[in-house]
N, C-alpha and C. Protein backbone atom coordinates (compact mmCIF):
# COMPACT_ATOMS: atom_id res chain seq x y z
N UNK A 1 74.49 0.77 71.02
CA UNK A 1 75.13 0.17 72.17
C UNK A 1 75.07 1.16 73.33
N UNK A 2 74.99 0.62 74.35
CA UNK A 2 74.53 1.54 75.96
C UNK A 2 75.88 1.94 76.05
N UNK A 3 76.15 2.89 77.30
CA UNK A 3 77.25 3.46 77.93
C UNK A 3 77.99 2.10 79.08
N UNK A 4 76.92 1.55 79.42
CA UNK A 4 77.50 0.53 80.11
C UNK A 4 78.03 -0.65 79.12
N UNK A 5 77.64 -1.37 77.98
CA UNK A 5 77.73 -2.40 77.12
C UNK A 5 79.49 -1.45 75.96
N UNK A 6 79.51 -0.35 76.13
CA UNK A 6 80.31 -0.10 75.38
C UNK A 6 81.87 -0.27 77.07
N UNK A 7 81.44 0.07 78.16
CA UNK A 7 82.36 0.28 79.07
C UNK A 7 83.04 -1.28 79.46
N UNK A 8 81.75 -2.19 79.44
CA UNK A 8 82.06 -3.83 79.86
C UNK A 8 83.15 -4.28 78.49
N UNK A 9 82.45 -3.75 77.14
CA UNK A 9 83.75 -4.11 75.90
C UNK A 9 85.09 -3.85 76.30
N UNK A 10 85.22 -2.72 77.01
CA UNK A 10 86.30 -1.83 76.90
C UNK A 10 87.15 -2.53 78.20
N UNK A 11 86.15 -2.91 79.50
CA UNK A 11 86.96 -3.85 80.46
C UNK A 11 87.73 -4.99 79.94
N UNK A 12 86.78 -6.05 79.05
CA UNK A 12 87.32 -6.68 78.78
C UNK A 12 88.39 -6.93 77.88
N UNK A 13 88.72 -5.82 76.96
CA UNK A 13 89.47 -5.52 76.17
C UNK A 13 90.99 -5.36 76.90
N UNK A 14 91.01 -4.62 78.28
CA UNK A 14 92.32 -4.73 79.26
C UNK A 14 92.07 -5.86 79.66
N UNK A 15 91.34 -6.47 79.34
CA UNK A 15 91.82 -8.06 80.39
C UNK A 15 92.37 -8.83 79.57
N UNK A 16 92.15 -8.93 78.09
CA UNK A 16 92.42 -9.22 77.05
C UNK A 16 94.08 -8.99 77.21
N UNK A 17 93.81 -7.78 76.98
CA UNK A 17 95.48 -6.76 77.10
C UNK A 17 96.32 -7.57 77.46
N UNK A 18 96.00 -7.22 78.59
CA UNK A 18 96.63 -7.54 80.04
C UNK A 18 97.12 -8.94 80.17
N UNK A 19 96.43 -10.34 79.84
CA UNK A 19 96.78 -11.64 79.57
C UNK A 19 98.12 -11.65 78.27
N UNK A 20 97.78 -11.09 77.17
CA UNK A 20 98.51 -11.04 75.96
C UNK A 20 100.22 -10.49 76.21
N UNK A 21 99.76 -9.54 76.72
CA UNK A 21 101.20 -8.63 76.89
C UNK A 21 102.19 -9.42 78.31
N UNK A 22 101.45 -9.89 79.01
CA UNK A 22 101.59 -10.95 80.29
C UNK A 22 102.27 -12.25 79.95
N UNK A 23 101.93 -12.47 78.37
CA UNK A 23 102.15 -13.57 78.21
C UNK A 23 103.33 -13.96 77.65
N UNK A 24 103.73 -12.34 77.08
CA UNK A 24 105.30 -12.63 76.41
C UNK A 24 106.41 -12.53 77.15
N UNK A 25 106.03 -12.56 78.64
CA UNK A 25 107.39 -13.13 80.10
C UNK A 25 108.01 -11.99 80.40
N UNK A 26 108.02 -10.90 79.47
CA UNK A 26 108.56 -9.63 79.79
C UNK A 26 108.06 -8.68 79.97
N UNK A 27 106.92 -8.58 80.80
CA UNK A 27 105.84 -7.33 81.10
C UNK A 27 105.44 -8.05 82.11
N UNK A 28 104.77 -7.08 83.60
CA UNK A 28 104.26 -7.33 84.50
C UNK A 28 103.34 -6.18 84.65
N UNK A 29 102.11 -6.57 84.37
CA UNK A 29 101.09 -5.20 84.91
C UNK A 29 99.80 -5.76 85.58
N UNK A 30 100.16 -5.28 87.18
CA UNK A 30 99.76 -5.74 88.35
C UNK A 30 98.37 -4.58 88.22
N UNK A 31 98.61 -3.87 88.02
CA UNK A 31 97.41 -2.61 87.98
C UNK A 31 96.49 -1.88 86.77
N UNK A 32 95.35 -2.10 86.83
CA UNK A 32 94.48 -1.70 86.09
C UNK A 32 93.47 -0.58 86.40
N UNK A 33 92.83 0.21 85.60
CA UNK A 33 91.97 1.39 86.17
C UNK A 33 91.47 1.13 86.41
N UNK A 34 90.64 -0.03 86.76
CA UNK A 34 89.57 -0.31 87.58
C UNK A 34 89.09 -1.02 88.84
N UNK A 35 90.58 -1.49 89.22
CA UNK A 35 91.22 -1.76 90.23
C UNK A 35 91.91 -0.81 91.48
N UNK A 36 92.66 -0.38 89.87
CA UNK A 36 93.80 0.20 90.70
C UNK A 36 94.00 2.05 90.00
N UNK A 37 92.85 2.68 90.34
CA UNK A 37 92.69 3.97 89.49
C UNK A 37 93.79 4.60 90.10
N UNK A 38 94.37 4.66 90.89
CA UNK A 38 95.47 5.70 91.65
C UNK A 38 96.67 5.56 91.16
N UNK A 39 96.77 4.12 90.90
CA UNK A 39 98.21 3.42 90.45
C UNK A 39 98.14 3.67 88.74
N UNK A 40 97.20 4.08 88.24
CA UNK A 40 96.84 4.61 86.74
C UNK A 40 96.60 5.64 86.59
N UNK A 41 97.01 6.26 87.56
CA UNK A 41 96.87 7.92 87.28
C UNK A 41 98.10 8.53 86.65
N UNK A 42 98.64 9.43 85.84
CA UNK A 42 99.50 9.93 85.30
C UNK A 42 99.44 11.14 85.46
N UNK A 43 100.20 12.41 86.27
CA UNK A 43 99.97 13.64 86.15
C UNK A 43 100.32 13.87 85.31
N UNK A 44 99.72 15.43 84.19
CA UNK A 44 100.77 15.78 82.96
C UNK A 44 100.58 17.17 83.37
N UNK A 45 101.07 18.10 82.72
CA UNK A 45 101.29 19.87 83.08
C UNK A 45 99.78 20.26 82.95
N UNK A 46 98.84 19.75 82.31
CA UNK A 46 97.47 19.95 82.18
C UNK A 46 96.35 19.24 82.98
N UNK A 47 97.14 18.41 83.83
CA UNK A 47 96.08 17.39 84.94
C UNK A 47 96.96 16.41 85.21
N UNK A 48 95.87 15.63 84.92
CA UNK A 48 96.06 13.78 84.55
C UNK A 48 95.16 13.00 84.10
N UNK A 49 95.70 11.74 83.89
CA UNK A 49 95.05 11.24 82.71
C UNK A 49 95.07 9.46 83.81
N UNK A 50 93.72 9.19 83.91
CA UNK A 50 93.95 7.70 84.09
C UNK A 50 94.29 6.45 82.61
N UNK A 51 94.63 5.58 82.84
CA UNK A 51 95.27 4.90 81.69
C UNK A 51 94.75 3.93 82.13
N UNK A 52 94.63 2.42 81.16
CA UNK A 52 94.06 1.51 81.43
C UNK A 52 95.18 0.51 82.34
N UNK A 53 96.54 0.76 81.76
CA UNK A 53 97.22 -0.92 82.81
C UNK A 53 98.41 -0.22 82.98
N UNK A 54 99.06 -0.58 83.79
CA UNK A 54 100.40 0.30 84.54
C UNK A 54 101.15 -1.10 85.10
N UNK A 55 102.48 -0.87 84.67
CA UNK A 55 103.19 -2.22 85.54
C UNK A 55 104.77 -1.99 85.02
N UNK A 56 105.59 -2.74 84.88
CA UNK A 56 107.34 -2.82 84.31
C UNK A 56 107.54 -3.77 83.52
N UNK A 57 108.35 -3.49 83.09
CA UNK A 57 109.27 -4.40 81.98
C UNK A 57 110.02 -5.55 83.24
N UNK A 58 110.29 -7.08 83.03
CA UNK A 58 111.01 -7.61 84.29
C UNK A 58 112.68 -8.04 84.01
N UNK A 59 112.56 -7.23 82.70
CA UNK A 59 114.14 -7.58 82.43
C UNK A 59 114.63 -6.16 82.17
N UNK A 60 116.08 -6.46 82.32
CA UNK A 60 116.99 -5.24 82.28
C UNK A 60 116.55 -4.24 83.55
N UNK A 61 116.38 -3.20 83.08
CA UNK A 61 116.03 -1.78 84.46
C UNK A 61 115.06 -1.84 84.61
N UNK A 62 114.11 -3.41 84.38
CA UNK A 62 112.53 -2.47 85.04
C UNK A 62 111.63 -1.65 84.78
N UNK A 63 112.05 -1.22 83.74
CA UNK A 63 111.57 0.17 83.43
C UNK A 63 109.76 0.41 83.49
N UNK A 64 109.68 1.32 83.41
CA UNK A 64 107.47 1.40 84.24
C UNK A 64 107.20 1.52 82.48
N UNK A 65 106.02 0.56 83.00
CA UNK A 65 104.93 0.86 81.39
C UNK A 65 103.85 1.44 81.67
N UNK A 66 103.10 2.10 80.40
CA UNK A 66 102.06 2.70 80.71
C UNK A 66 101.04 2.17 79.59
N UNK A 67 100.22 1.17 79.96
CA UNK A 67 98.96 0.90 78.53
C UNK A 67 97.54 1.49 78.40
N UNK A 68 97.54 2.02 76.91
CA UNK A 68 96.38 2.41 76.82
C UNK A 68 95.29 0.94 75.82
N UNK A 69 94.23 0.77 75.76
CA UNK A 69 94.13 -0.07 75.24
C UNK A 69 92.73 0.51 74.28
N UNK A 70 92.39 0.17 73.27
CA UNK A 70 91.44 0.39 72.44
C UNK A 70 90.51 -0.74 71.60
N UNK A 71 89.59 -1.01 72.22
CA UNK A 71 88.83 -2.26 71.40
C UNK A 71 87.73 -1.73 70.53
N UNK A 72 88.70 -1.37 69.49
CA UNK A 72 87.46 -0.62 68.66
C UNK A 72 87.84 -2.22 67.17
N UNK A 73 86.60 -1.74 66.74
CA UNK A 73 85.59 -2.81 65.50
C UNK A 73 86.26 -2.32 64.17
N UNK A 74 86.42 -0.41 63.99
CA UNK A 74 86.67 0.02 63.24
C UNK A 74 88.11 0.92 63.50
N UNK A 75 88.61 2.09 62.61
CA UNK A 75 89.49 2.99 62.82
C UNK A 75 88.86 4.29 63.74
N UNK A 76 87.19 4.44 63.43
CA UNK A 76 86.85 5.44 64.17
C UNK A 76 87.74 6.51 64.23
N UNK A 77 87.88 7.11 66.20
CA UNK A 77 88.64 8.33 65.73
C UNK A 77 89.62 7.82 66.24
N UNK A 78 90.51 6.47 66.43
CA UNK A 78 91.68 6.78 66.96
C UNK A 78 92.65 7.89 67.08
N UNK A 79 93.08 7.74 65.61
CA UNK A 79 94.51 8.92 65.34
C UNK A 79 94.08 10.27 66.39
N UNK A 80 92.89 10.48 66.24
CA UNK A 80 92.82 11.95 67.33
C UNK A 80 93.38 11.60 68.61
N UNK A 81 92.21 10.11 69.05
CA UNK A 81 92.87 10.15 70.43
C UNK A 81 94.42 9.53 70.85
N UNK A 82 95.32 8.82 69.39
CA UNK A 82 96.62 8.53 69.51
C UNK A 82 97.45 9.69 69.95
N UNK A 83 96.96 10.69 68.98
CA UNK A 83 97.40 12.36 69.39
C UNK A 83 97.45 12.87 70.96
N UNK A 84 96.06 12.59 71.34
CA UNK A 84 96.33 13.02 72.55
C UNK A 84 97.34 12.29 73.52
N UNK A 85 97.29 11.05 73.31
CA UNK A 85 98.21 10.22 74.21
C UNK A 85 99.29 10.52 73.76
N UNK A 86 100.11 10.44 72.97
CA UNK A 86 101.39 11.03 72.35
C UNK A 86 101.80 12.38 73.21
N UNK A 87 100.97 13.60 73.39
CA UNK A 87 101.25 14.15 73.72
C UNK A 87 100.83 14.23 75.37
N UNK A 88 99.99 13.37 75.78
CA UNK A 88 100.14 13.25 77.25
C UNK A 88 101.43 12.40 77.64
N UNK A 89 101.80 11.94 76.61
CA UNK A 89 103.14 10.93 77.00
C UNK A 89 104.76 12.11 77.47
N UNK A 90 104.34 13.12 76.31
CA UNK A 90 105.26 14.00 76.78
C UNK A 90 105.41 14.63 77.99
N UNK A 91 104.21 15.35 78.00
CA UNK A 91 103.60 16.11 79.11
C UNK A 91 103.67 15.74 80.41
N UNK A 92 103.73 14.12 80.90
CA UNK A 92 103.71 13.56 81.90
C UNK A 92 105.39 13.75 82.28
N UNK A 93 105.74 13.28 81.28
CA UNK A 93 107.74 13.26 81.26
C UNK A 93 107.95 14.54 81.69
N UNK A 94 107.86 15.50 81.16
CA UNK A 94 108.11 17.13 81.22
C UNK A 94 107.54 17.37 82.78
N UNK A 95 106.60 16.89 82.96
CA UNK A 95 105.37 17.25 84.20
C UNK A 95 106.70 17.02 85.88
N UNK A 96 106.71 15.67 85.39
CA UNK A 96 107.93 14.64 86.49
C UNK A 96 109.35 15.57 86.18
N UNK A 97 109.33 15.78 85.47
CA UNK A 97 111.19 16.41 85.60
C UNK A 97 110.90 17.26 86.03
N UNK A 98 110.10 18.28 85.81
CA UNK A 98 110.40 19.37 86.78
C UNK A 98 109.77 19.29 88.51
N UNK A 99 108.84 18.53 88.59
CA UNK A 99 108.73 18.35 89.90
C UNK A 99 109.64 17.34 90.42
N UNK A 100 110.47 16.71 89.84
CA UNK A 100 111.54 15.54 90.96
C UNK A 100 112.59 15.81 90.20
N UNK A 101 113.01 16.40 89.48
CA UNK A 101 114.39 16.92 88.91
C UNK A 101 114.77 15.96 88.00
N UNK A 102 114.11 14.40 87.47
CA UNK A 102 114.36 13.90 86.54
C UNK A 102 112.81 13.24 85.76
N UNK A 103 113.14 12.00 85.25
CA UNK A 103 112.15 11.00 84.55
C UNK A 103 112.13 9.89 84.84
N UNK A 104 111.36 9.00 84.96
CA UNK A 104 111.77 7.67 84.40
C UNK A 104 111.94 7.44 83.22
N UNK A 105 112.17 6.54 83.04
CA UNK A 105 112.29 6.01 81.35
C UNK A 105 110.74 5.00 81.03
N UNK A 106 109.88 5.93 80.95
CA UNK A 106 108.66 5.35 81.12
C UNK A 106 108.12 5.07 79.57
N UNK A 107 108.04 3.65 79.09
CA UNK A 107 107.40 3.11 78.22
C UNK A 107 105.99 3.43 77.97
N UNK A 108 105.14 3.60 76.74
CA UNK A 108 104.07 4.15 76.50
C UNK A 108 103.80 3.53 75.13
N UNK A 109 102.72 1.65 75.60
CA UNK A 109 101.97 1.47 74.76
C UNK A 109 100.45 1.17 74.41
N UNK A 110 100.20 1.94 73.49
CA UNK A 110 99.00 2.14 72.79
C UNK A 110 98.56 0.79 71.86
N UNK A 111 97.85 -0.21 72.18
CA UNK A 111 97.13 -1.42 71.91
C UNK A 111 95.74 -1.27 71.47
N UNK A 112 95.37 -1.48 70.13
CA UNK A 112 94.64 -1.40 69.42
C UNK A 112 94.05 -2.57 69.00
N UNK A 113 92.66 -2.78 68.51
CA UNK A 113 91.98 -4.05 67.96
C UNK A 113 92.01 -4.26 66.48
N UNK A 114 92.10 -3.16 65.97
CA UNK A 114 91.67 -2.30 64.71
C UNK A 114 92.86 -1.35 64.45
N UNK A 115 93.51 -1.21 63.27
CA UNK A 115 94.58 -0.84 62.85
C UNK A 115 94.28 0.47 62.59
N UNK A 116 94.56 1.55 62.67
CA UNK A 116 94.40 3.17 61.96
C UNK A 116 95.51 3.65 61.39
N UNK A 117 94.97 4.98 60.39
CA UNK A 117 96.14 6.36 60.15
C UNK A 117 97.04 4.83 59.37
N UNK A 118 96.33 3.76 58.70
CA UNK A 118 97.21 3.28 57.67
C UNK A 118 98.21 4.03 56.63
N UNK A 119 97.85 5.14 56.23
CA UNK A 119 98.65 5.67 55.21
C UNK A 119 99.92 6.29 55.72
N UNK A 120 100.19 6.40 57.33
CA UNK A 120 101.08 6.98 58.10
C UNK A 120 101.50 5.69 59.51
N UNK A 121 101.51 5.00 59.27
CA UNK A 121 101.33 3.88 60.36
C UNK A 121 103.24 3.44 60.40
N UNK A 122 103.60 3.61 59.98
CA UNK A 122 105.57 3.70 59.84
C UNK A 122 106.16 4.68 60.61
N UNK A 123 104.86 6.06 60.76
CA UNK A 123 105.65 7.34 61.31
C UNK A 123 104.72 7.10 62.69
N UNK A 124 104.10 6.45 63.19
CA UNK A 124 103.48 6.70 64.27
C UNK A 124 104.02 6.93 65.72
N UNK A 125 105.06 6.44 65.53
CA UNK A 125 105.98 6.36 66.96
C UNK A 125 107.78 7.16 66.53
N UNK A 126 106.98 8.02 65.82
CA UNK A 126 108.31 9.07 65.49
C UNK A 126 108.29 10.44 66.37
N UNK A 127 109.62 10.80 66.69
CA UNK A 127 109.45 12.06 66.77
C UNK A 127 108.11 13.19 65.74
N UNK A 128 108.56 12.89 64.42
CA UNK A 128 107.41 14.02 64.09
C UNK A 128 105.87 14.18 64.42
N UNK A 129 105.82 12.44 64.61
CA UNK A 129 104.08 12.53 65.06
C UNK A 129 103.91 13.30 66.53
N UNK A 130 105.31 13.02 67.36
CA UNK A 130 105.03 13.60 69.26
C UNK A 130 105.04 15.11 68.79
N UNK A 131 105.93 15.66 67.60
CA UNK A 131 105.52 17.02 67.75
C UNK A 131 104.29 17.46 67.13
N UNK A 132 103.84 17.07 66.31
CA UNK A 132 102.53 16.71 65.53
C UNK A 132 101.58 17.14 66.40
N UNK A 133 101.55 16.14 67.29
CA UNK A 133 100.72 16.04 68.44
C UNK A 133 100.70 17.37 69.64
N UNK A 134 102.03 17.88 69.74
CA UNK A 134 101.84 18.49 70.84
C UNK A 134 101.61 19.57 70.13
N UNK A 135 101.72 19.87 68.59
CA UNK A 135 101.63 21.26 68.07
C UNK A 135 99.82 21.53 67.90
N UNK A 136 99.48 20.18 67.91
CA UNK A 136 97.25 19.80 67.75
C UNK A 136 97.17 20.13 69.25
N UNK A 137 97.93 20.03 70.24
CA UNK A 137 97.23 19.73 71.37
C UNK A 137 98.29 20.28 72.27
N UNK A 138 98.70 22.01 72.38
CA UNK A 138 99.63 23.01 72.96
C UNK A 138 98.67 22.96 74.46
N UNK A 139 97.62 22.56 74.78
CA UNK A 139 97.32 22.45 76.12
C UNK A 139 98.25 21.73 76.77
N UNK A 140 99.20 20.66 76.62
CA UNK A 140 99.47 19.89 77.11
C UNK A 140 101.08 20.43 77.55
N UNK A 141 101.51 21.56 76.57
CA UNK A 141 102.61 22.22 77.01
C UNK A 141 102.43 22.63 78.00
N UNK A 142 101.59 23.75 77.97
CA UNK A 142 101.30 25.01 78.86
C UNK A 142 102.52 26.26 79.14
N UNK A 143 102.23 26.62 77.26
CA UNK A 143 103.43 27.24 77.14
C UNK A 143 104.86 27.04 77.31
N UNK A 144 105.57 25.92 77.29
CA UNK A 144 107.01 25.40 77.07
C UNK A 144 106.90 25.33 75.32
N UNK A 145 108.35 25.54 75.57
CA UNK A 145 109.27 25.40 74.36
C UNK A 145 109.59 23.72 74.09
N UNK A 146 109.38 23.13 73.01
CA UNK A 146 109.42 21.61 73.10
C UNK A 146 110.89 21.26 73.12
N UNK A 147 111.58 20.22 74.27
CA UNK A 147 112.92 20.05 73.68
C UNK A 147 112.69 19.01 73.43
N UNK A 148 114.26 19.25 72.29
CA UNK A 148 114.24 18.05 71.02
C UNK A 148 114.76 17.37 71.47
N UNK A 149 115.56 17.11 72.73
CA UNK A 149 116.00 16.21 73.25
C UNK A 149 114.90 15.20 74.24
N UNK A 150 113.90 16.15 74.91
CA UNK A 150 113.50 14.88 75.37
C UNK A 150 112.18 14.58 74.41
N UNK A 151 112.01 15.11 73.20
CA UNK A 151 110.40 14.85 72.62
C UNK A 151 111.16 13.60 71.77
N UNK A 152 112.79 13.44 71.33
CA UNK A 152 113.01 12.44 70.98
C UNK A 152 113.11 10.94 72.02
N UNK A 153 113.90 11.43 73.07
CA UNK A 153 113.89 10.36 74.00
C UNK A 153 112.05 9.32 74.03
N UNK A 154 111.12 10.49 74.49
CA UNK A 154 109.85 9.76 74.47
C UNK A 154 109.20 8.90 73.52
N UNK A 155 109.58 9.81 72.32
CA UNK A 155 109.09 9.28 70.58
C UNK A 155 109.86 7.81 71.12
N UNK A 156 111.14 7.47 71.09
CA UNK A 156 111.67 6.51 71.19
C UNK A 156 111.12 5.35 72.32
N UNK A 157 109.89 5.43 73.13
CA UNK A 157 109.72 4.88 74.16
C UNK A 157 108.20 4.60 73.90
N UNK A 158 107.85 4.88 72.61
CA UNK A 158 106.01 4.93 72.51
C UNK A 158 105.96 3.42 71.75
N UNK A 159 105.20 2.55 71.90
CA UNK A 159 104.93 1.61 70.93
C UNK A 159 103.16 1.67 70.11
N UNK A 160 103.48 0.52 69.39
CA UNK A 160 102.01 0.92 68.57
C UNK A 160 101.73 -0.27 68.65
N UNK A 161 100.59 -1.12 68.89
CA UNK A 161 100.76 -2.99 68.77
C UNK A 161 99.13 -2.77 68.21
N UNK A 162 99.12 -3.43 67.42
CA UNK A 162 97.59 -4.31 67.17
C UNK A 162 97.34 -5.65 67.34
N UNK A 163 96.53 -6.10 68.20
CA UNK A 163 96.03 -7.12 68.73
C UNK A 163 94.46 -7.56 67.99
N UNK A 164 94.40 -9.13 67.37
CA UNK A 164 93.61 -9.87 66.66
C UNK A 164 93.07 -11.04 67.68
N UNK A 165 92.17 -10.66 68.06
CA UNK A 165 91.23 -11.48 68.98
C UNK A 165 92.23 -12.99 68.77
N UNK A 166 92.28 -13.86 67.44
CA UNK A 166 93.13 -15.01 67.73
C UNK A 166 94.58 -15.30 67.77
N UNK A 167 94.99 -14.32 68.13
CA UNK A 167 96.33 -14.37 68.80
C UNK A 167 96.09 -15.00 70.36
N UNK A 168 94.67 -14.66 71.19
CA UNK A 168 94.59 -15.24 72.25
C UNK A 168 94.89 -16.73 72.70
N UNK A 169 94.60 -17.51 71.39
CA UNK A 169 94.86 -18.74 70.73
C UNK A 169 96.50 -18.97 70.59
N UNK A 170 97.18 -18.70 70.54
CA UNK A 170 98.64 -18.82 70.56
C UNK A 170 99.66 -17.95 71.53
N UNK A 171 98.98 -17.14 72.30
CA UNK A 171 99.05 -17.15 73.83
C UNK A 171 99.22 -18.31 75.36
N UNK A 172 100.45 -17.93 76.04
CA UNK A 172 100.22 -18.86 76.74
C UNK A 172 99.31 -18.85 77.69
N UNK A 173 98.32 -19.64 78.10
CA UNK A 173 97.72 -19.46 79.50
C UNK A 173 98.04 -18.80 80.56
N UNK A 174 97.19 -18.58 81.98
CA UNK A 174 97.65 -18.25 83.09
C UNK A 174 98.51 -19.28 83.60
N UNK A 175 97.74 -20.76 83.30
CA UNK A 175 98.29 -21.32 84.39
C UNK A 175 99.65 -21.64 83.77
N UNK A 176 99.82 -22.18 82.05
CA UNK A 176 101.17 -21.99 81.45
C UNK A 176 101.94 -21.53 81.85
N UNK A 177 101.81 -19.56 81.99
CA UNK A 177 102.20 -18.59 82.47
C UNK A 177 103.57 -18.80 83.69
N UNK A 178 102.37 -19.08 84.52
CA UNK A 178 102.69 -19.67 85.64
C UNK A 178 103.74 -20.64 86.05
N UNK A 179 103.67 -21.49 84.99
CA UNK A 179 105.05 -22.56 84.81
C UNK A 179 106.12 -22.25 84.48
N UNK A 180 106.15 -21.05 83.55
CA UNK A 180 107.06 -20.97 82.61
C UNK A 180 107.75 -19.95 83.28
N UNK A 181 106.94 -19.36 84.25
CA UNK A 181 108.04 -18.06 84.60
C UNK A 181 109.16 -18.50 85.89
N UNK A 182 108.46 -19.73 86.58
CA UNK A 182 109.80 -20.13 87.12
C UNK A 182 111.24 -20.36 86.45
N UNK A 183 110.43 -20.88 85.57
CA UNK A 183 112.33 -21.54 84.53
C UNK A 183 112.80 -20.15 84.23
N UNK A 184 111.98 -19.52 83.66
CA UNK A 184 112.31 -18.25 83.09
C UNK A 184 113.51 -17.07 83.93
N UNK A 185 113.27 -17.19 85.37
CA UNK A 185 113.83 -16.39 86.20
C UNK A 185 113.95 -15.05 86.01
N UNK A 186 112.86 -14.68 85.08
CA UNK A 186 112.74 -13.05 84.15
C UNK A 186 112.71 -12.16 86.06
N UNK A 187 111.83 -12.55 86.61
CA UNK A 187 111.78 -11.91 88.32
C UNK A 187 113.28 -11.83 89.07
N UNK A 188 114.19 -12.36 88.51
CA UNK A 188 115.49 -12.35 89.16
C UNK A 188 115.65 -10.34 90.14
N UNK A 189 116.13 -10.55 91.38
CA UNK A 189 116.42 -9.45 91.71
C UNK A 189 117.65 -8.64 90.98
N UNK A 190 117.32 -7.19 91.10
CA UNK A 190 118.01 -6.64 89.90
C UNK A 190 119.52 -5.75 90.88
N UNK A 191 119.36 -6.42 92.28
CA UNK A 191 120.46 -5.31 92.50
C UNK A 191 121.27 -6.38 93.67
């Protein structure tokens, strides 16, 4: 498979995303990296990292999401690159508190086609895997001491979802979508 035929999979795989997660009335993600690369940028203490879809939760606080998405066939190498995101998830948090004196409460999920790290798939969104991760991948510290207070807060904010091509099938439409979110009033202003 070409560099371009593997990149068009991988578009369509956030569009995929992006409809699915859209569809359960409580996610809004207006921005994609290929749209919207600026609005998918994430600084962490080691750079940044563009991400595939960026948007909020529309109930309760709003809170910002961050999606990575993976349309892989097989397990390949996920778990490595779950690792890295795990620990860019920290890194970004850590990155923001010290330059604005706090965080958001920024959601961080990882959407998969293909299930991995089955034999550990219970601990994936634990604290031990974020330290796991940042202990494989200490670039992302840059020399900090990990606190256990916020490597738990984050652990607590990571999700893991696997997505089966026919779930698209029991998805609501756009234009559904569209109907349903009037009744819904999930957009209600929050202040």
């Amino acid at each position: 498979m070409t560099a371009e035929e593997t990149q068009e999979l991988g578009r369509e795989g956030v569009a995929i995303i992006k409809r699915w997660l859209e569809a359960t009335t409580f996610i809004e993600l207006p921005f994609d990296a290929y749209h919207h690369k600026l609005d998918c940028t994430l600084p962490h203490l080691s750079g940044k990292k563009i991400f595939d879809l960026q948007g909020h939760f529309l109930t309760g606080r709003k809170e910002p999401v961050i999606v990575e998405s993976k349309r892989y066939t097989t397990p390949g190498g996920q778990y490595k690159e779950f690792l890295h995101f795990l620990a860019i998830a920290y890194s970004s948090t850590i990155s923001e508190k010290e330059r604005l004196g706090g965080y958001r409460k920024r959601h961080f999920i990882w959407v998969t086609f293909h299930p991995f790290n089955l034999e550990n798939w219970t601990a994936l969104e634990t604290r031990d895997q974020m330290v796991k991760a940042l202990e494989n991948h200490p670039e992302y510290l840059k020399d900090r001491v990990i606190d256990e207070d916020l490597v738990r807060d984050v652990a607590s904010r990571i999700m893991v979802l696997v997505f089966n091509p026919k779930q698209e099938n029991l998805s609501l439409s756009r234009d559904e979508l569209k109907m349903v979110r009037v009744h819904l009033d999930r957009k209600a202003e929050s202040l």
